[in-house]
PDB file of N, CA and C in Angstrom:
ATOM      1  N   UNK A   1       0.822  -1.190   0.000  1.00  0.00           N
ATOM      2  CA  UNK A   1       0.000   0.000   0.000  1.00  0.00           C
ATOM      3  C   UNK A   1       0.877   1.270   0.000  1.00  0.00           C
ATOM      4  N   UNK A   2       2.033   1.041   0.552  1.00  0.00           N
ATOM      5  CA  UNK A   2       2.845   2.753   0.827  1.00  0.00           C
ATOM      6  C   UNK A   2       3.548   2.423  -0.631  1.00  0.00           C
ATOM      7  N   UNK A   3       4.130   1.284  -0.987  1.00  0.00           N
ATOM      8  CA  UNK A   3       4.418   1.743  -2.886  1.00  0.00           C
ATOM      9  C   UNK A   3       3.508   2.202  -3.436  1.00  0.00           C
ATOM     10  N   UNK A   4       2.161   2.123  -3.571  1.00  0.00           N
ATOM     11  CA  UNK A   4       1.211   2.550  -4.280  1.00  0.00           C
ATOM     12  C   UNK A   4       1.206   3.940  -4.190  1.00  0.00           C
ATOM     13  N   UNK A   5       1.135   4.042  -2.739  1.00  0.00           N
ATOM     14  CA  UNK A   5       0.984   6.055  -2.497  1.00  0.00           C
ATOM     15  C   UNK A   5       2.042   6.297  -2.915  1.00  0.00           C
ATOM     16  N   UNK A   6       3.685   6.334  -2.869  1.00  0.00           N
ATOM     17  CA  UNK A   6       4.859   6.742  -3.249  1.00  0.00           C
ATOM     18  C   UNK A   6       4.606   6.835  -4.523  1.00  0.00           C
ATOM     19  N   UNK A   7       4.540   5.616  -5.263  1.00  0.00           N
ATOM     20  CA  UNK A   7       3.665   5.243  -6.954  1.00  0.00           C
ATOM     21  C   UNK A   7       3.428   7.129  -7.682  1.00  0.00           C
ATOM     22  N   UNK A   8       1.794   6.716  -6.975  1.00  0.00           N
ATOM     23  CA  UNK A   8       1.025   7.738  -7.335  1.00  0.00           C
ATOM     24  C   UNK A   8       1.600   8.800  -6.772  1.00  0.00           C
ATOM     25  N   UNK A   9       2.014   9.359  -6.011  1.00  0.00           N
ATOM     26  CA  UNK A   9       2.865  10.759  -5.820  1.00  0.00           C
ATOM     27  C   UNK A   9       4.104  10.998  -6.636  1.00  0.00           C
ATOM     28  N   UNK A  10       4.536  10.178  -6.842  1.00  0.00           N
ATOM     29  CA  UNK A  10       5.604  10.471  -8.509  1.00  0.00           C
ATOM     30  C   UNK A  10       5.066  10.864  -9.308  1.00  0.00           C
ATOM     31  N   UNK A  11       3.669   9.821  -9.330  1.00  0.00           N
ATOM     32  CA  UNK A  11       3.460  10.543 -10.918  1.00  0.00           C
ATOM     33  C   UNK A  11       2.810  11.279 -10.951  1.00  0.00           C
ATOM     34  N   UNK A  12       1.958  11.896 -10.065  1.00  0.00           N
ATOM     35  CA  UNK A  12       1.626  13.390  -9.770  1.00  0.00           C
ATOM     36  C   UNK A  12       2.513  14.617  -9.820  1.00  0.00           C
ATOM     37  N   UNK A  13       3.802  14.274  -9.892  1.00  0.00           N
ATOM     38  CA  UNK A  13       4.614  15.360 -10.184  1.00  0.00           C
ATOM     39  C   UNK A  13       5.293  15.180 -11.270  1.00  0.00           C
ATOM     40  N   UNK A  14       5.097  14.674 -12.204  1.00  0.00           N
ATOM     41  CA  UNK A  14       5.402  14.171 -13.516  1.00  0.00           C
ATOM     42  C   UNK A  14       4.847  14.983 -14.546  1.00  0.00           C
ATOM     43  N   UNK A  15       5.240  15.813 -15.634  1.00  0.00           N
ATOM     44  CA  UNK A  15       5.110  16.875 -16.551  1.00  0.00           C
ATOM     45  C   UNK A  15       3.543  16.076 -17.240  1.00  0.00           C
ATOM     46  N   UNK A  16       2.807  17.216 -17.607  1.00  0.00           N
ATOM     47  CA  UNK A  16       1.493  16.379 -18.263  1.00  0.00           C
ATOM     48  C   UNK A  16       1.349  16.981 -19.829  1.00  0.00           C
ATOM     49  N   UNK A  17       2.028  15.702 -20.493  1.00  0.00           N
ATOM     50  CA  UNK A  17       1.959  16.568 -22.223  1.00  0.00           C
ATOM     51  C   UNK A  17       0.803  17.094 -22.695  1.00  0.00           C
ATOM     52  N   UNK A  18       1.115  18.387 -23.542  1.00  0.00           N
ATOM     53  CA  UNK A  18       0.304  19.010 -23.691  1.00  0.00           C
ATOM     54  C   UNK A  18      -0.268  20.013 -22.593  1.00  0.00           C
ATOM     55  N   UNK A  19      -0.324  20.330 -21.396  1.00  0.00           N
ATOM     56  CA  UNK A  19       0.085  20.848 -20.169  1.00  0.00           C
ATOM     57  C   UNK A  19       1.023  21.888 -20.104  1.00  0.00           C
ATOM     58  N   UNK A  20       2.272  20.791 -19.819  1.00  0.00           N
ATOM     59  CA  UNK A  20       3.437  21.589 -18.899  1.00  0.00           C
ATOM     60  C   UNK A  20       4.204  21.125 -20.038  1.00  0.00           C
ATOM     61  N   UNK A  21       4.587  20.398 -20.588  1.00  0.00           N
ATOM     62  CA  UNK A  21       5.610  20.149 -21.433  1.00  0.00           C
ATOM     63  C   UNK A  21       4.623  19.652 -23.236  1.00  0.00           C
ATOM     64  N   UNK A  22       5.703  20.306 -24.470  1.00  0.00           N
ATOM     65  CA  UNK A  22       4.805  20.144 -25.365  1.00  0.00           C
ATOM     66  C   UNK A  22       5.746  19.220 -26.565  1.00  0.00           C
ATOM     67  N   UNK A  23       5.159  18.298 -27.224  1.00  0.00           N
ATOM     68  CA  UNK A  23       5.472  17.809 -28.075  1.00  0.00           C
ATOM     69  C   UNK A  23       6.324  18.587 -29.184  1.00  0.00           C
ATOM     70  N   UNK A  24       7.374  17.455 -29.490  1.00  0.00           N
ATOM     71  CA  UNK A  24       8.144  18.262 -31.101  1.00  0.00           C
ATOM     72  C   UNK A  24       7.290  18.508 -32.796  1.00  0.00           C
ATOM     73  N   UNK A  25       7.490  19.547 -32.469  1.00  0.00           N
ATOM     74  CA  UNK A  25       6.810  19.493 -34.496  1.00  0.00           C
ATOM     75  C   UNK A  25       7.566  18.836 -35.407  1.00  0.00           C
ATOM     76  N   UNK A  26       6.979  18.438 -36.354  1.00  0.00           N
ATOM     77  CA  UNK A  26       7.893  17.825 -37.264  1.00  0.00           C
ATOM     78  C   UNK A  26       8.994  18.764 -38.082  1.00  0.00           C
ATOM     79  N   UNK A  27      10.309  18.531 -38.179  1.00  0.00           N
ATOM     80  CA  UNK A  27      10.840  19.548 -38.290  1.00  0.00           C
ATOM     81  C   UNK A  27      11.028  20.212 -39.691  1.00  0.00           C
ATOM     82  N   UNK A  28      11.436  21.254 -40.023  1.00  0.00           N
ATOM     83  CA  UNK A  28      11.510  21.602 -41.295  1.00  0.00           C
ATOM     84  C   UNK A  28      12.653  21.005 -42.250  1.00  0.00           C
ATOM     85  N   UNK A  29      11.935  20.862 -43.191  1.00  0.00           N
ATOM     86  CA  UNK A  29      12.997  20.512 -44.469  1.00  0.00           C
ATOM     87  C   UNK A  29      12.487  18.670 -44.534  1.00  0.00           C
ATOM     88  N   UNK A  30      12.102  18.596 -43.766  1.00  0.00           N
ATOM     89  CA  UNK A  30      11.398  16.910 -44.377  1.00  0.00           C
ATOM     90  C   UNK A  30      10.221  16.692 -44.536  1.00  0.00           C
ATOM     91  N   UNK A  31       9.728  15.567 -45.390  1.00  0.00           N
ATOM     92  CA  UNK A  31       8.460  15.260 -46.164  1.00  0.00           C
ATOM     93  C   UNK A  31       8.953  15.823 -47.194  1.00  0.00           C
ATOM     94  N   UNK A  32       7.432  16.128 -48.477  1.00  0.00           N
ATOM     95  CA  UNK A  32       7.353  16.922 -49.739  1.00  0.00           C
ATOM     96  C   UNK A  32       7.860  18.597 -49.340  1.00  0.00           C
ATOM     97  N   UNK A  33       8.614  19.011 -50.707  1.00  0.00           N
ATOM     98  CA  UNK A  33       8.979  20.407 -50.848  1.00  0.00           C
ATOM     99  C   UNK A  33       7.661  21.087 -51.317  1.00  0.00           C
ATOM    100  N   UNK A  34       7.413  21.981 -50.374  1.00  0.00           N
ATOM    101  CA  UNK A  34       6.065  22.366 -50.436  1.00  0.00           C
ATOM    102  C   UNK A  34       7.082  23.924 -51.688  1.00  0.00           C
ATOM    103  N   UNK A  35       5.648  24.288 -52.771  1.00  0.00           N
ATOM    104  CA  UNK A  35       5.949  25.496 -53.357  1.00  0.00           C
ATOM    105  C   UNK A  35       7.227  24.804 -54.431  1.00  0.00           C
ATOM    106  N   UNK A  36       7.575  23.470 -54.986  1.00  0.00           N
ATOM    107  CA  UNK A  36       8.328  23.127 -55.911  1.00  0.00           C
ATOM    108  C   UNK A  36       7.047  22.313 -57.375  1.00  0.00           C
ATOM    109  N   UNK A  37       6.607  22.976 -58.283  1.00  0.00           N
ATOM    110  CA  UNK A  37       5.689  22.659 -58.916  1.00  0.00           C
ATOM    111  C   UNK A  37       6.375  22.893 -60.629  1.00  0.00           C
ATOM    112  N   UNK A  38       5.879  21.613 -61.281  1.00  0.00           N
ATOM    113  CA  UNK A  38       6.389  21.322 -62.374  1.00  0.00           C
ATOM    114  C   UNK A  38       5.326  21.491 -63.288  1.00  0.00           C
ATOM    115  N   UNK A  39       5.499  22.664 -64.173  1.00  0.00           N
ATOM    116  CA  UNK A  39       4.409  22.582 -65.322  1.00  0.00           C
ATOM    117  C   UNK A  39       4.302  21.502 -66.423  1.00  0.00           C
ATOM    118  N   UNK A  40       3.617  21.004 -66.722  1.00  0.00           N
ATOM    119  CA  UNK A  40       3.958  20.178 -68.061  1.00  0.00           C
ATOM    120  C   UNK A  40       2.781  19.738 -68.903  1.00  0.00           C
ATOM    121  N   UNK A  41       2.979  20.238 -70.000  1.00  0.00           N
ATOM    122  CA  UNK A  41       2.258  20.549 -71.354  1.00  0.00           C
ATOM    123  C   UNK A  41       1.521  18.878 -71.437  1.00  0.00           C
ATOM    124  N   UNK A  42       0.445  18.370 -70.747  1.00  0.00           N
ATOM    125  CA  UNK A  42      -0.094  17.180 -70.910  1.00  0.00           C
ATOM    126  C   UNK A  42       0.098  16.422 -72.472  1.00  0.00           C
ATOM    127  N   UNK A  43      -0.749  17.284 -73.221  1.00  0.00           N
ATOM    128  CA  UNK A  43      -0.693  16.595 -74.625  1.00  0.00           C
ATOM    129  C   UNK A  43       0.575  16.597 -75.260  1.00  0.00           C
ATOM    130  N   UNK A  44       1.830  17.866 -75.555  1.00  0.00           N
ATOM    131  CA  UNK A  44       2.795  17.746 -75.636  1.00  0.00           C
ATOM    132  C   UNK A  44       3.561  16.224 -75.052  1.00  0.00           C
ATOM    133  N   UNK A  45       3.154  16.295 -73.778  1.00  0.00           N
ATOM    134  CA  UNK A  45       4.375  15.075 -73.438  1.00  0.00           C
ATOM    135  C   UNK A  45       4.001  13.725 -74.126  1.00  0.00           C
ATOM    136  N   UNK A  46       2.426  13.226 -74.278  1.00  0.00           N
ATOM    137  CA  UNK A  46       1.907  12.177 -74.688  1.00  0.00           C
ATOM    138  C   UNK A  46       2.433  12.309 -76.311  1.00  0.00           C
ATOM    139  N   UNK A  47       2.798  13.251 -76.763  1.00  0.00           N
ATOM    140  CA  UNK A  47       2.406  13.068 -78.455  1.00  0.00           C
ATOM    141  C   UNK A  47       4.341  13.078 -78.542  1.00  0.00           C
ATOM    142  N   UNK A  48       5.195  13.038 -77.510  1.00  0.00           N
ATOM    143  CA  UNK A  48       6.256  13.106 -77.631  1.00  0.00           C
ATOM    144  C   UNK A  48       6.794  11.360 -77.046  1.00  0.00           C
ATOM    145  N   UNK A  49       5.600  11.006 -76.266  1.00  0.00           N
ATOM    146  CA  UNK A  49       5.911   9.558 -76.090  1.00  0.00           C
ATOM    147  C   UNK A  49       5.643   8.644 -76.714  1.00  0.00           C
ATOM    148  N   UNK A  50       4.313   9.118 -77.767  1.00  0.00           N
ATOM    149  CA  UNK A  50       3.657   8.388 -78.345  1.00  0.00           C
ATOM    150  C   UNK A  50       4.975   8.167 -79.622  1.00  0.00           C
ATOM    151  N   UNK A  51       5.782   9.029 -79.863  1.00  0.00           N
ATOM    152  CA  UNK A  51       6.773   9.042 -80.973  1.00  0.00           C
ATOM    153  C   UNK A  51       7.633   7.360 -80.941  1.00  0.00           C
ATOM    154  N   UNK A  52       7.852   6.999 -79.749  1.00  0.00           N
ATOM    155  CA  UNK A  52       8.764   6.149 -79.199  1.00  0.00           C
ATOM    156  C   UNK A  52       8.600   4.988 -80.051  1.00  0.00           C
ATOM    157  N   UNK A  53       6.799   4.569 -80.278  1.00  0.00           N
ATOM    158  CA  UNK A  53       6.443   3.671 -80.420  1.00  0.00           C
ATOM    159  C   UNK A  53       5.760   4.095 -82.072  1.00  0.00           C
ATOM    160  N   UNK A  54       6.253   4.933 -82.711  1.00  0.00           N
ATOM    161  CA  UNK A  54       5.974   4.993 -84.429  1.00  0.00           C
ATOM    162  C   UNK A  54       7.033   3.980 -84.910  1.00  0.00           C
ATOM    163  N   UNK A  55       6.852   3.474 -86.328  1.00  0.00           N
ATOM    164  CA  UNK A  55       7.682   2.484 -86.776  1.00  0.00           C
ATOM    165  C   UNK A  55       8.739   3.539 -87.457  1.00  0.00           C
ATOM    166  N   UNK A  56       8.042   4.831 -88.232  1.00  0.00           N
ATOM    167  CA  UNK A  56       8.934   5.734 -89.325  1.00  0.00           C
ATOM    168  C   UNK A  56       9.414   6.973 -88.381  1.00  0.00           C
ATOM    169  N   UNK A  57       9.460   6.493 -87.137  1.00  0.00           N
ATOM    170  CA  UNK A  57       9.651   7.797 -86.136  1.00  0.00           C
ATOM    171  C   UNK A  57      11.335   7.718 -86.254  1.00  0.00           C
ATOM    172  N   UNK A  58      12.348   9.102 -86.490  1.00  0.00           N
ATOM    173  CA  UNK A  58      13.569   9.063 -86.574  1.00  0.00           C
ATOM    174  C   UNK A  58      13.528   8.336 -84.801  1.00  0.00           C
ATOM    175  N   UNK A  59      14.867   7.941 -85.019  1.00  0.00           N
ATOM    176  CA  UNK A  59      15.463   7.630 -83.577  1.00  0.00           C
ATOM    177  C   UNK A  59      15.233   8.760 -82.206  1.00  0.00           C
ATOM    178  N   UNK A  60      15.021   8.498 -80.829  1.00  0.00           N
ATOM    179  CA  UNK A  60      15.195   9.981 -80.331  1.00  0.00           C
ATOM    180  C   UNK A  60      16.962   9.667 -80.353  1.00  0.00           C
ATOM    181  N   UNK A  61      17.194  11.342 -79.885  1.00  0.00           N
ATOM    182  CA  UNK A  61      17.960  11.611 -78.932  1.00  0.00           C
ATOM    183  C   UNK A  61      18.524  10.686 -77.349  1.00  0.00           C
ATOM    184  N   UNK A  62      19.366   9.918 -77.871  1.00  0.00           N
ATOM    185  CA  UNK A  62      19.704   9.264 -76.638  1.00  0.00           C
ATOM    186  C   UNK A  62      21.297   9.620 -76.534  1.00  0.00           C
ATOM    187  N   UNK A  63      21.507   9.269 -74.894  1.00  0.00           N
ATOM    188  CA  UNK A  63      23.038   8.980 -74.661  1.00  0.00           C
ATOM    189  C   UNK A  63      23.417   7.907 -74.377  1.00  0.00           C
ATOM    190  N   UNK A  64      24.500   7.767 -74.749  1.00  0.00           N
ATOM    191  CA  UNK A  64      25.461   6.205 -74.745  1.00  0.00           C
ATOM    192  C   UNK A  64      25.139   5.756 -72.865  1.00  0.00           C
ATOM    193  N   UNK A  65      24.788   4.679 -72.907  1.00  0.00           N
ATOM    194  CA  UNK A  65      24.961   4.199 -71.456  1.00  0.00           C
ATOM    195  C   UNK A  65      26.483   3.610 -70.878  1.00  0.00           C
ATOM    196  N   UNK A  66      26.515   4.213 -70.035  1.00  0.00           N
ATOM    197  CA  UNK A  66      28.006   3.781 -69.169  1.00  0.00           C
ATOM    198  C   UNK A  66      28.090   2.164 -68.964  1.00  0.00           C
ATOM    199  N   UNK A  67      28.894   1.820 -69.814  1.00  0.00           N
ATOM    200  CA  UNK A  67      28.986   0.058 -69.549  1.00  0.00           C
ATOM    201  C   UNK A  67      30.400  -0.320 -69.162  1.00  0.00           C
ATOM    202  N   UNK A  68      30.263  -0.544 -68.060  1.00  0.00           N
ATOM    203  CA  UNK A  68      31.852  -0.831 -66.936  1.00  0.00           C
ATOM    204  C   UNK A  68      32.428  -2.156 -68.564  1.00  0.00           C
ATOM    205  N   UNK A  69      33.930  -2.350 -67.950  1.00  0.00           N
ATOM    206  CA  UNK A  69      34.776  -3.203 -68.294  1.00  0.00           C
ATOM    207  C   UNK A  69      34.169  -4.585 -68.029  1.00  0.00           C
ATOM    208  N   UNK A  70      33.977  -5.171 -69.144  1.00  0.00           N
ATOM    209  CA  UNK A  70      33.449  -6.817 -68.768  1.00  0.00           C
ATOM    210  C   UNK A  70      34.925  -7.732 -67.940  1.00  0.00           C
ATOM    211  N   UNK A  71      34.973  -8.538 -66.978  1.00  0.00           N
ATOM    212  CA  UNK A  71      35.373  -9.286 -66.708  1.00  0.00           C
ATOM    213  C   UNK A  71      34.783 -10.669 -66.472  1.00  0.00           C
ATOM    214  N   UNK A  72      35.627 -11.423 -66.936  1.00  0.00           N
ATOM    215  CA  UNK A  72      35.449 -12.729 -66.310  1.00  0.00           C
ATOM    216  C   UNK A  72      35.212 -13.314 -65.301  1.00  0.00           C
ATOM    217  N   UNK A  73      34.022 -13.964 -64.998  1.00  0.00           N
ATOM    218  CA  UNK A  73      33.757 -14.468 -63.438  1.00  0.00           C
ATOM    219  C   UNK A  73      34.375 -15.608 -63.388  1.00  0.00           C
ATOM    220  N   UNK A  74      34.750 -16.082 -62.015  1.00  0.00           N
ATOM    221  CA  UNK A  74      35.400 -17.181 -61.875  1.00  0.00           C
ATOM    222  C   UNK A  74      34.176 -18.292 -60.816  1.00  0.00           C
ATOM    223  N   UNK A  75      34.235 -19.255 -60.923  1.00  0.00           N
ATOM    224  CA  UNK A  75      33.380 -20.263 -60.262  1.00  0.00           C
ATOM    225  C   UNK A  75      33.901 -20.444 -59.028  1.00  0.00           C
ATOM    226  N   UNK A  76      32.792 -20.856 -58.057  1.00  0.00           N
ATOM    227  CA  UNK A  76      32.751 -20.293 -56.966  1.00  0.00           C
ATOM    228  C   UNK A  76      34.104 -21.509 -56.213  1.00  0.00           C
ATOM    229  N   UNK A  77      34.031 -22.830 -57.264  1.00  0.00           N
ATOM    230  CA  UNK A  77      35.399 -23.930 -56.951  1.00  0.00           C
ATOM    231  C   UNK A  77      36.910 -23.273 -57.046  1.00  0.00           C
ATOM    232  N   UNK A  78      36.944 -22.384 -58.158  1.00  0.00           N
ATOM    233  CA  UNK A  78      38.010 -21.485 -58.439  1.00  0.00           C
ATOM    234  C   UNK A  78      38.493 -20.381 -57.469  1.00  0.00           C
ATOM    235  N   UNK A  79      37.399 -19.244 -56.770  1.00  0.00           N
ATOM    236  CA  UNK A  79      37.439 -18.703 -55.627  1.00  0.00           C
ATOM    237  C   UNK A  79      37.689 -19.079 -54.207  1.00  0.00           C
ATOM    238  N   UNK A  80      37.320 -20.365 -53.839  1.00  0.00           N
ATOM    239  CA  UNK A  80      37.558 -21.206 -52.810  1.00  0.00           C
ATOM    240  C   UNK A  80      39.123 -21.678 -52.622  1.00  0.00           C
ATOM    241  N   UNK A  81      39.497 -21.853 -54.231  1.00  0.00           N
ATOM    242  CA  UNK A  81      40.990 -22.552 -54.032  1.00  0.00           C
ATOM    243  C   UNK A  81      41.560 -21.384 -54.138  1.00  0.00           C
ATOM    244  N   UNK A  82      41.718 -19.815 -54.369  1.00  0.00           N
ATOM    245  CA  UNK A  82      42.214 -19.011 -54.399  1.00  0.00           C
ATOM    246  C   UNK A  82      42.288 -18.458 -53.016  1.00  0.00           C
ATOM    247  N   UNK A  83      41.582 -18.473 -52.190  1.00  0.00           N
ATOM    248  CA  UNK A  83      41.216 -17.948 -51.306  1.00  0.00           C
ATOM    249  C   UNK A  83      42.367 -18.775 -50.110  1.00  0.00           C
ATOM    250  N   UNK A  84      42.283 -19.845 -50.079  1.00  0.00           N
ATOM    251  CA  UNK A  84      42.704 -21.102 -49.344  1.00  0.00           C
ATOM    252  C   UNK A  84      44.112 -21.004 -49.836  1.00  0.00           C
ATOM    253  N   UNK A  85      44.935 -20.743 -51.106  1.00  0.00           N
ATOM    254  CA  UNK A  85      45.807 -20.568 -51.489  1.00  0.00           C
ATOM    255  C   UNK A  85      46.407 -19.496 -50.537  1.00  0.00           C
ATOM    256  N   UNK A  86      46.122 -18.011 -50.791  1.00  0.00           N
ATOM    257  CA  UNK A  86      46.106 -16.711 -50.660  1.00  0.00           C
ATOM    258  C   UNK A  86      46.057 -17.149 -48.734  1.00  0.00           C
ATOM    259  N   UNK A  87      45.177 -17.486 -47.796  1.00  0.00           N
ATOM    260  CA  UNK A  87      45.516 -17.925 -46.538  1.00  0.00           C
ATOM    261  C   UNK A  87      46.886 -18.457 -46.266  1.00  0.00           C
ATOM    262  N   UNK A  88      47.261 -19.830 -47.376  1.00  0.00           N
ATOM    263  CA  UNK A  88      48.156 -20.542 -46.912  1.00  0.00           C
ATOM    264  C   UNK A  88      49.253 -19.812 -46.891  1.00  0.00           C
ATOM    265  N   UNK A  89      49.633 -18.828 -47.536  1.00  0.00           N
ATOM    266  CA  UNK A  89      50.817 -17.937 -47.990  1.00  0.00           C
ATOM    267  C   UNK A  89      50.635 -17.143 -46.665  1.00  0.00           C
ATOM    268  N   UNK A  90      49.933 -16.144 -46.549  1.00  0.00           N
ATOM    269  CA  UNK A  90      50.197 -15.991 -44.440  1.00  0.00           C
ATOM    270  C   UNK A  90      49.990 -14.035 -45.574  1.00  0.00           C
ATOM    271  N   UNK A  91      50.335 -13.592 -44.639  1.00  0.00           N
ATOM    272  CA  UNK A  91      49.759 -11.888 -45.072  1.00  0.00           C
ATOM    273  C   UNK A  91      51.128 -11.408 -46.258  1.00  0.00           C
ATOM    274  N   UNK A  92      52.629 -11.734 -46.127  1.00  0.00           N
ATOM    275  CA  UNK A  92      53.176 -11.678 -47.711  1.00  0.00           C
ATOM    276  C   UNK A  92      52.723 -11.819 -48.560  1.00  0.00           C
ATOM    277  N   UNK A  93      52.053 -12.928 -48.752  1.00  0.00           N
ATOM    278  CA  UNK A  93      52.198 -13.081 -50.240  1.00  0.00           C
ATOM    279  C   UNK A  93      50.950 -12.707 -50.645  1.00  0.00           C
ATOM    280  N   UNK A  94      50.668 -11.439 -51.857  1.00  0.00           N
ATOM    281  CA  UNK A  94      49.434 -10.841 -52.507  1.00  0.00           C
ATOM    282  C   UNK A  94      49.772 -11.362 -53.696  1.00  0.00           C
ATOM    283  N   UNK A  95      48.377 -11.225 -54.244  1.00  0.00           N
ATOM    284  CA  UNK A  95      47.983 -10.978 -55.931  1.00  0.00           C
ATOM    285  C   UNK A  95      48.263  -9.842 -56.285  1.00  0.00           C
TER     286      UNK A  95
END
């Protein structure tokens, strides 16, 4: 019974949100950029996509895509014995 009263007299002096102490706002600069608005010509864009898919439509405008250096993969039997190799040699010996 005297924990209970001790209890309840703590938390009687305990801040009451919204009260005495107030919650954080959400802060600025996150969520959507409010006031960033993109015009765009509806039919324009459709009759510029619709081009994609003409048979006598010139090519668009594209850029070359970045295509890394092809290498050779090695099998995962090949990596295992490299690996086990590369251990047995102790921290000298690199590739």
């Amino acid at each position: 019974m005297v924990a209970m009263r001790a209890a309840s007299a703590w938390l009687g002096t305990q801040p009451i949100l919204g009260e005495t102490v107030f919650g954080r706002r959400i802060p600025e600069g996150t969520g959507p950029l409010l006031g960033t608005e993109h015009e765009v010509d509806v039919i324009a864009f459709l009759w510029a996509s619709l081009a994609f898919f003409e048979d006598d439509a010139p090519d668009p405008d594209t850029v070359t895509r970045y295509r890394p250096f092809w290498s050779d993969l090695c099998t995962v039997t090949e990596v295992r014995d490299r690996i086990l190799r590369l251990l047995g040699e102790g921290v000298t010996g690199r590739n």
